[in-house]
C-alpha atoms as a PDB file:
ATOM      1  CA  UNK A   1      -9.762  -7.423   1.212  1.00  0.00           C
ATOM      2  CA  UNK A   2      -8.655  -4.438   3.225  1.00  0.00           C
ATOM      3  CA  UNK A   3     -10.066  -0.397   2.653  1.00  0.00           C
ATOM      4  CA  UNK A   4      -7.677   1.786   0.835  1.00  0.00           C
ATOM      5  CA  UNK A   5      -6.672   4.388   3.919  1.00  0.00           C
ATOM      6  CA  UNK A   6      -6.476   7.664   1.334  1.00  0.00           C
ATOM      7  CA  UNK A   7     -10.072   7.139  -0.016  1.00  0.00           C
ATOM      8  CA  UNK A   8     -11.742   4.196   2.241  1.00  0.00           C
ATOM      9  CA  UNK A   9     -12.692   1.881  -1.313  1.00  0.00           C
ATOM     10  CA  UNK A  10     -11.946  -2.061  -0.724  1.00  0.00           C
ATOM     11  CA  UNK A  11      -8.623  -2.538  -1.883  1.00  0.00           C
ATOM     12  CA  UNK A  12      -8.056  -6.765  -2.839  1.00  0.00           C
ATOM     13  CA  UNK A  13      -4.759  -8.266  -1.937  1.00  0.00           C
ATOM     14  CA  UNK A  14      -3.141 -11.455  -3.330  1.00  0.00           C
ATOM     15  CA  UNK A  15      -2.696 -15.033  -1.028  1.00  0.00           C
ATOM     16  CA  UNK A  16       1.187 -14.389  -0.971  1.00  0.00           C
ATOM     17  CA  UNK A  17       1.241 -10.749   0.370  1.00  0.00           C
ATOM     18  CA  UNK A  18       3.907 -10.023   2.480  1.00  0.00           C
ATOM     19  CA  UNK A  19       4.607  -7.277   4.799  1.00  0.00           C
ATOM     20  CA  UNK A  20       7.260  -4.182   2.981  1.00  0.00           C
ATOM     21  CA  UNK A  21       5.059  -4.938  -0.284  1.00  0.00           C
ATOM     22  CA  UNK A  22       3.255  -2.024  -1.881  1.00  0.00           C
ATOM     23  CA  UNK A  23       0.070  -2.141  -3.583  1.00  0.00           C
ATOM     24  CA  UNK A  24      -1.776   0.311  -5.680  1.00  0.00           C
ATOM     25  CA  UNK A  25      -5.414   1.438  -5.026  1.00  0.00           C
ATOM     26  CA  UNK A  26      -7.054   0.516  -8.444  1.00  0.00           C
ATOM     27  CA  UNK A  27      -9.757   3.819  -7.297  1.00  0.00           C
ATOM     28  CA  UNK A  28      -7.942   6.814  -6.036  1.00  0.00           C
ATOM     29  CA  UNK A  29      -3.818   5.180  -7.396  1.00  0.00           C
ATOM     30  CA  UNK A  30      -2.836   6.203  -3.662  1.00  0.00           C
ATOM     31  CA  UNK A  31       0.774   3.538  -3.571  1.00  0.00           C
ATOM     32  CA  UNK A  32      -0.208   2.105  -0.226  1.00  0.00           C
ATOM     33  CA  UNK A  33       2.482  -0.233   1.846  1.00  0.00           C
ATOM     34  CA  UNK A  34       1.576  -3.736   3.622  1.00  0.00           C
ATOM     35  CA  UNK A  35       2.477  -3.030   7.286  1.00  0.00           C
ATOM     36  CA  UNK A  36       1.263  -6.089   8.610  1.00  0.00           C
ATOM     37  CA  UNK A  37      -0.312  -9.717   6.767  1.00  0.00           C
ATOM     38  CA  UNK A  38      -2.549 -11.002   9.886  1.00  0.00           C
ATOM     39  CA  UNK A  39      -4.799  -9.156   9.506  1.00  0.00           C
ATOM     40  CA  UNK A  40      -3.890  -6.907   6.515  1.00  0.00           C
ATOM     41  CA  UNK A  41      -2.604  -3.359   7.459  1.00  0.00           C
ATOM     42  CA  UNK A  42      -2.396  -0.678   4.964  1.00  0.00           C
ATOM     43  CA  UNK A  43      -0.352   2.710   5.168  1.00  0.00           C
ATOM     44  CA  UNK A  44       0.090   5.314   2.873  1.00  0.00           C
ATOM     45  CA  UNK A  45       3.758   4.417   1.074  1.00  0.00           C
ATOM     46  CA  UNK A  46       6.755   6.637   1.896  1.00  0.00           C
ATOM     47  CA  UNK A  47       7.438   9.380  -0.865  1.00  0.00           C
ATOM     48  CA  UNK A  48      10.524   8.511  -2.501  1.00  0.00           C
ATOM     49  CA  UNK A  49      13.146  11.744  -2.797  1.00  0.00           C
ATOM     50  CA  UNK A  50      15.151  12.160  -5.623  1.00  0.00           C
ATOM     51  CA  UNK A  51      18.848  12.415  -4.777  1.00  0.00           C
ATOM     52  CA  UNK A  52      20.602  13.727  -7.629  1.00  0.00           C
ATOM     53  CA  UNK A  53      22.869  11.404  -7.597  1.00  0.00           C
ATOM     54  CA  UNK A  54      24.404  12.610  -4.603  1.00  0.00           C
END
């Protein structure tokens, strides 16, 4: 378990994790990104831009 780093709520994370991976805050749906595995790191997720196709 690590907390969430938009609202601070314990956010569980699978054996397997691996760092790149993003996970979804079941409380506040903030998409948060595994930074690090040992220990656990949490960052917000990068917002995807559209590109329209360019």
């Amino acid at each position: 378990m690590t907390e969430c780093v938009e609202c601070g709520a314990e956010v569980s994370l699978h054996d397997d994790l691996e760092a790149g991976e993003i996970i979804d805050c079941t409380t506040c749906g903030a998409e948060l990104e595994v930074v690090d595995t040992e220990p656990p790191v949490l960052e917000r997720a990068p917002e995807l831009e559209e590109d329209w196709g360019e």
